[in-house]
PDB file of N, CA and C in Angstrom:
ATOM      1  N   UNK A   1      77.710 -23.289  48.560  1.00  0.00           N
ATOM      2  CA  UNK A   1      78.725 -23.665  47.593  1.00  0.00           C
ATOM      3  C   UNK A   1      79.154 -25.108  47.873  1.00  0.00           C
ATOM      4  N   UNK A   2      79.342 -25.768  46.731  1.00  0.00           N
ATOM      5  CA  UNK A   2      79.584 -27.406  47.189  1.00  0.00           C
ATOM      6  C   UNK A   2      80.942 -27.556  47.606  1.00  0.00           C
ATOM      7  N   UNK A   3      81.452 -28.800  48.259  1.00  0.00           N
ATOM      8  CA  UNK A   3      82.747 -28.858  48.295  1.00  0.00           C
ATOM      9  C   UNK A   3      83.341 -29.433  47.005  1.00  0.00           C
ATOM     10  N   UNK A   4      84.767 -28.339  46.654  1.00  0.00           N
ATOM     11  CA  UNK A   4      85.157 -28.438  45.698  1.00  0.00           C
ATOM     12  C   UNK A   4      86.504 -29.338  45.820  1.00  0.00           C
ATOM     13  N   UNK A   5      87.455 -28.594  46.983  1.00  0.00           N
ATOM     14  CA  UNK A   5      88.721 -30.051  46.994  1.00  0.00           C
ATOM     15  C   UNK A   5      88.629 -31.346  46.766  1.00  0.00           C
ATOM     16  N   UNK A   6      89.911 -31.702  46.890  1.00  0.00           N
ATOM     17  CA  UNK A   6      90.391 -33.035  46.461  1.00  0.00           C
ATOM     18  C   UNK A   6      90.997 -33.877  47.013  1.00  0.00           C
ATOM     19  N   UNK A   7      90.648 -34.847  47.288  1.00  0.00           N
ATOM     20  CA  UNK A   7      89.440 -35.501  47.357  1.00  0.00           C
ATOM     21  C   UNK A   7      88.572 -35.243  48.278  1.00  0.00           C
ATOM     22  N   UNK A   8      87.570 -35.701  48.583  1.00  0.00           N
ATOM     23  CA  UNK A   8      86.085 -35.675  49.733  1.00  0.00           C
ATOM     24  C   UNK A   8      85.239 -36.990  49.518  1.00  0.00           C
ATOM     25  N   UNK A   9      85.009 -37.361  50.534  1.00  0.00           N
ATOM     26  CA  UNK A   9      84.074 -38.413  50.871  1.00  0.00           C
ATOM     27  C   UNK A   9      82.903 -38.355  50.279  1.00  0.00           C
ATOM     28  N   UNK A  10      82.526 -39.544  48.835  1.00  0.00           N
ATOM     29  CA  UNK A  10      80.675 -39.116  48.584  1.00  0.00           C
ATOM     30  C   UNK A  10      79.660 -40.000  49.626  1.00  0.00           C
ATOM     31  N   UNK A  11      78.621 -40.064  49.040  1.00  0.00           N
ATOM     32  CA  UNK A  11      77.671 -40.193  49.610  1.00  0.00           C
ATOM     33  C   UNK A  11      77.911 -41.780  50.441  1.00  0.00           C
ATOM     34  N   UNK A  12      78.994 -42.360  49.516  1.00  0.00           N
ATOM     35  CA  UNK A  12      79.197 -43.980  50.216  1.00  0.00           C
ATOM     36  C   UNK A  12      80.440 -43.914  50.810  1.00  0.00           C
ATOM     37  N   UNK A  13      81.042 -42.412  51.678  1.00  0.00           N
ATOM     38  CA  UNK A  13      81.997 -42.865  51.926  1.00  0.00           C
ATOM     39  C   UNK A  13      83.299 -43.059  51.256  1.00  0.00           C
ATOM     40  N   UNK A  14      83.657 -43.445  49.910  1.00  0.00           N
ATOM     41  CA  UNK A  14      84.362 -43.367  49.460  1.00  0.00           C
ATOM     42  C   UNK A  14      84.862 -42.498  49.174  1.00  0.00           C
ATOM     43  N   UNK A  15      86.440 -42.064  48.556  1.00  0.00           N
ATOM     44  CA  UNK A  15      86.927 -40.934  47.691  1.00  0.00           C
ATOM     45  C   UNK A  15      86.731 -40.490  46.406  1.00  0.00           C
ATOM     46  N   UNK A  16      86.398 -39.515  46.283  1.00  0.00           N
ATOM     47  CA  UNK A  16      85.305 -38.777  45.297  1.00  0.00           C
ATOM     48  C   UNK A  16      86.007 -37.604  44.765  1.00  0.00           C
ATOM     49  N   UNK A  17      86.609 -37.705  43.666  1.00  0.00           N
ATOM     50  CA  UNK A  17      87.582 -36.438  42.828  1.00  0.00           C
ATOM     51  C   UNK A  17      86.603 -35.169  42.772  1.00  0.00           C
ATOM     52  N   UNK A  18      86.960 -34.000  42.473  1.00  0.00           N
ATOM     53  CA  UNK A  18      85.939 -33.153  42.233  1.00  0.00           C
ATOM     54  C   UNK A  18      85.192 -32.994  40.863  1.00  0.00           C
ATOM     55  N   UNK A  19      84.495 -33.249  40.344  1.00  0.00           N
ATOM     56  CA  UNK A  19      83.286 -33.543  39.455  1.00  0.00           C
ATOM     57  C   UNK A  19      82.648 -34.634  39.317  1.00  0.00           C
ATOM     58  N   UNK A  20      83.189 -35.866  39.954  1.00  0.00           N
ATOM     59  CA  UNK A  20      82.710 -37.311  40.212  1.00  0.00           C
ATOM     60  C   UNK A  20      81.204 -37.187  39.800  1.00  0.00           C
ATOM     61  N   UNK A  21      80.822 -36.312  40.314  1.00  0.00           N
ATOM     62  CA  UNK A  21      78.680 -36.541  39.773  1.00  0.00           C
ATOM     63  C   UNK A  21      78.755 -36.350  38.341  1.00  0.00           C
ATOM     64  N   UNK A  22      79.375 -35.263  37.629  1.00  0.00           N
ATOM     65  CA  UNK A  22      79.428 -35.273  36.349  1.00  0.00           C
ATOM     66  C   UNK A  22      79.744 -36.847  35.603  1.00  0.00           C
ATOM     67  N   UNK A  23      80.466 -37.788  36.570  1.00  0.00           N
ATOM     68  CA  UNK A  23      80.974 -39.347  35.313  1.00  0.00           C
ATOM     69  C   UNK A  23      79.651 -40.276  35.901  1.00  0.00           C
ATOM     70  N   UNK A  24      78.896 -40.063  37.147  1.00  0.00           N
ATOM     71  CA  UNK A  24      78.236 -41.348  38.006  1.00  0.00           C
ATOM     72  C   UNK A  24      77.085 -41.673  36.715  1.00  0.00           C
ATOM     73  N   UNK A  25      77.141 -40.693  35.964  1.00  0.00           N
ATOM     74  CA  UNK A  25      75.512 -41.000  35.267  1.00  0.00           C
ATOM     75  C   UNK A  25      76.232 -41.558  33.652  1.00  0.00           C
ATOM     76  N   UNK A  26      75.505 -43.142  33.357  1.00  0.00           N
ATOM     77  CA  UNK A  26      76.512 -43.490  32.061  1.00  0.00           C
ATOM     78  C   UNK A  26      75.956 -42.157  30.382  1.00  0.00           C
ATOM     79  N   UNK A  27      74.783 -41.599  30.730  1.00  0.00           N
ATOM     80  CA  UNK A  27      74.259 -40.791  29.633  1.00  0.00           C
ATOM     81  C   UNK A  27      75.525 -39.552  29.527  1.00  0.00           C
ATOM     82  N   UNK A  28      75.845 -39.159  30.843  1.00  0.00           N
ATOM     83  CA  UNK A  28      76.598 -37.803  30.843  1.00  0.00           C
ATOM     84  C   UNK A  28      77.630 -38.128  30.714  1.00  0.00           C
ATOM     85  N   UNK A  29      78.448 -39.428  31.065  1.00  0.00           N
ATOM     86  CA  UNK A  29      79.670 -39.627  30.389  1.00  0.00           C
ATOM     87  C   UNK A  29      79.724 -40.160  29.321  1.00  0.00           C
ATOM     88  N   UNK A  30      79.126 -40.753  28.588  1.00  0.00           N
ATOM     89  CA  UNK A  30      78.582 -40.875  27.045  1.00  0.00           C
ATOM     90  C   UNK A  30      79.247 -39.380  26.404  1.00  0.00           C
ATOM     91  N   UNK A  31      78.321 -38.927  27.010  1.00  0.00           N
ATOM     92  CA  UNK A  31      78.025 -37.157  26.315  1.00  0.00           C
ATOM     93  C   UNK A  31      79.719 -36.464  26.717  1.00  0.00           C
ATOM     94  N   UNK A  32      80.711 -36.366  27.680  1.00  0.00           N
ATOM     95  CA  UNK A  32      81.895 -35.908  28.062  1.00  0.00           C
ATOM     96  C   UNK A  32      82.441 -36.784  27.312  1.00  0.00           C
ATOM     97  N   UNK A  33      82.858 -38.221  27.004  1.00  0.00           N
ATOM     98  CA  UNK A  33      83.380 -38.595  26.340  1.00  0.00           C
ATOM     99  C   UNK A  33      83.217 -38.065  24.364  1.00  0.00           C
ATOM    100  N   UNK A  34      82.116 -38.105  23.866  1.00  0.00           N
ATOM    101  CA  UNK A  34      81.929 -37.464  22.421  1.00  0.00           C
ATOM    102  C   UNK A  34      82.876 -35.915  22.467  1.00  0.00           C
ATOM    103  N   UNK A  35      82.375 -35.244  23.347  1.00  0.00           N
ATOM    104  CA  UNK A  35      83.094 -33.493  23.683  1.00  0.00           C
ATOM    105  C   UNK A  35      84.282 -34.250  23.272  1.00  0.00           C
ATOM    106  N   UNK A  36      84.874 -34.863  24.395  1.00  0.00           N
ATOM    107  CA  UNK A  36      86.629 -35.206  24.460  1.00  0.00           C
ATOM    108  C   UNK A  36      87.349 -35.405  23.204  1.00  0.00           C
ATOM    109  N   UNK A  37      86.776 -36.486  22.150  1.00  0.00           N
ATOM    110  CA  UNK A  37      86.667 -36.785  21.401  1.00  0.00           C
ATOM    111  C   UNK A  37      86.704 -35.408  20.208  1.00  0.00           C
ATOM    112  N   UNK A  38      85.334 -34.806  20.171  1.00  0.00           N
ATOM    113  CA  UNK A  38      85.486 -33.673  19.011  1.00  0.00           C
ATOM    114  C   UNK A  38      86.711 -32.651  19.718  1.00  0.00           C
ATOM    115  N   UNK A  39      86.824 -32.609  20.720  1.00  0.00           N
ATOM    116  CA  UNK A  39      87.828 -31.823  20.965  1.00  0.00           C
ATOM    117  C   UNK A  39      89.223 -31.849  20.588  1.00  0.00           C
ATOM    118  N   UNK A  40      89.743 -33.802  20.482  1.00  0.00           N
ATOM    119  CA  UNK A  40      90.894 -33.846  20.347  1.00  0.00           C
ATOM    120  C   UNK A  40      91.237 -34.154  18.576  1.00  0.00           C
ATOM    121  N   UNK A  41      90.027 -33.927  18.409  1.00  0.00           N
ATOM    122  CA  UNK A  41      90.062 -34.288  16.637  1.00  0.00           C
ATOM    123  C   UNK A  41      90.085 -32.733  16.267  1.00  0.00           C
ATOM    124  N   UNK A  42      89.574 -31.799  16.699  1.00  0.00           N
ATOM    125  CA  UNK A  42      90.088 -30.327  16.535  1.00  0.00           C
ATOM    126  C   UNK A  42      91.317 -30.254  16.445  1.00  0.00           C
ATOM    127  N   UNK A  43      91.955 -30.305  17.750  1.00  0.00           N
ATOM    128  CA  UNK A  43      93.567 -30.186  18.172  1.00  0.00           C
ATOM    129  C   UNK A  43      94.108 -31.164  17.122  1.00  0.00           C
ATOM    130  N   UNK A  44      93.978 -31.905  16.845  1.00  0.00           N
ATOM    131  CA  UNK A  44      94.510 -32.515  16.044  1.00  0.00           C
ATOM    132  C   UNK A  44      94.666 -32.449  14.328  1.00  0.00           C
ATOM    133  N   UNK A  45      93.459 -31.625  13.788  1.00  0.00           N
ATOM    134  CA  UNK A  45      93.330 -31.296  12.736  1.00  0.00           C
ATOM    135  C   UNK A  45      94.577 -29.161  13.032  1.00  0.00           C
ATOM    136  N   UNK A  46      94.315 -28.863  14.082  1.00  0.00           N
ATOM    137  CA  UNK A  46      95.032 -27.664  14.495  1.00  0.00           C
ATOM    138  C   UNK A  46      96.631 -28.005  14.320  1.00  0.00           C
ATOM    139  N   UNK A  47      97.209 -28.970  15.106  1.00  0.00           N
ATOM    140  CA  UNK A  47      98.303 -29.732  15.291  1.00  0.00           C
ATOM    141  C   UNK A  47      99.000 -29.845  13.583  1.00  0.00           C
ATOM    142  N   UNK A  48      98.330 -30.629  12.635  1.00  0.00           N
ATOM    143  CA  UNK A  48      98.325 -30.696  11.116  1.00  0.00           C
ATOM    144  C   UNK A  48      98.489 -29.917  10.283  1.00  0.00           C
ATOM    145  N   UNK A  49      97.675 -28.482  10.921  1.00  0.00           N
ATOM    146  CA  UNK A  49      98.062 -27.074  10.121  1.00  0.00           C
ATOM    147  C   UNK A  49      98.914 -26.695  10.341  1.00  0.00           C
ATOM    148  N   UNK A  50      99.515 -26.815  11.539  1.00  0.00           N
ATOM    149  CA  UNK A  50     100.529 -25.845  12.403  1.00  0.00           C
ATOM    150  C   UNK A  50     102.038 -26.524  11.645  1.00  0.00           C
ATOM    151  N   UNK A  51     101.506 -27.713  11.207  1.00  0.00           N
ATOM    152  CA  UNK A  51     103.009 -28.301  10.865  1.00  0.00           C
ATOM    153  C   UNK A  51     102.932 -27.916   9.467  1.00  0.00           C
ATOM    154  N   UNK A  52     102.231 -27.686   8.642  1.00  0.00           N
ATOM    155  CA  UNK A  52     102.349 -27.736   7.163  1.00  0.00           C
ATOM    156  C   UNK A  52     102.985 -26.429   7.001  1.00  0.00           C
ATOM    157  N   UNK A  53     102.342 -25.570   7.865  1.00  0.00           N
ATOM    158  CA  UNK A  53     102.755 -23.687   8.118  1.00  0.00           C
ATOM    159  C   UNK A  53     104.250 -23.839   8.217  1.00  0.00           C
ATOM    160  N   UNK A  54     104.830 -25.090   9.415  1.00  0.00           N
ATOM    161  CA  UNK A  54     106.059 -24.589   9.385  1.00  0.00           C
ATOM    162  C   UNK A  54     106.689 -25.442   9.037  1.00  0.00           C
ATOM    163  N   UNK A  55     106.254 -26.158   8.039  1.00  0.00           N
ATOM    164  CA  UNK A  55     107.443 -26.658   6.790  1.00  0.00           C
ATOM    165  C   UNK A  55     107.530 -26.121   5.751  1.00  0.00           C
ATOM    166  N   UNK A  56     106.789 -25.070   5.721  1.00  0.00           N
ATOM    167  CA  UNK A  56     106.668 -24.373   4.417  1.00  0.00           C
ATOM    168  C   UNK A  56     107.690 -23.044   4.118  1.00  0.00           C
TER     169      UNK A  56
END
């Protein structure tokens, strides 16, 4: 099992949050950033309904 706490030393020594390998590669944070993105345009189209419901 990898180490999961917060923080841990990577491979250079430095402090390394836990998913750090998930951002090191620019393709996969490309790809987490778009998610983030459709995600908060969901919530946000959700957010829009929720208010029309309760002004109504």
């Amino acid at each position: 099992m990898p180490k999961t706490e917060y923080p841990w030393p990577d491979q250079h020594g430095t402090q390394a949050p836990a998913g750090a390998h998930q951002f090191a590669d620019p393709q996969r944070l490309s790809e987490w950033a778009i998610a983030a993105r459709r995600i908060s345009a969901e919530i946000a189209k959700l957010v829009v309904a929720v208010r029309r419901v309760s002004v109504e």
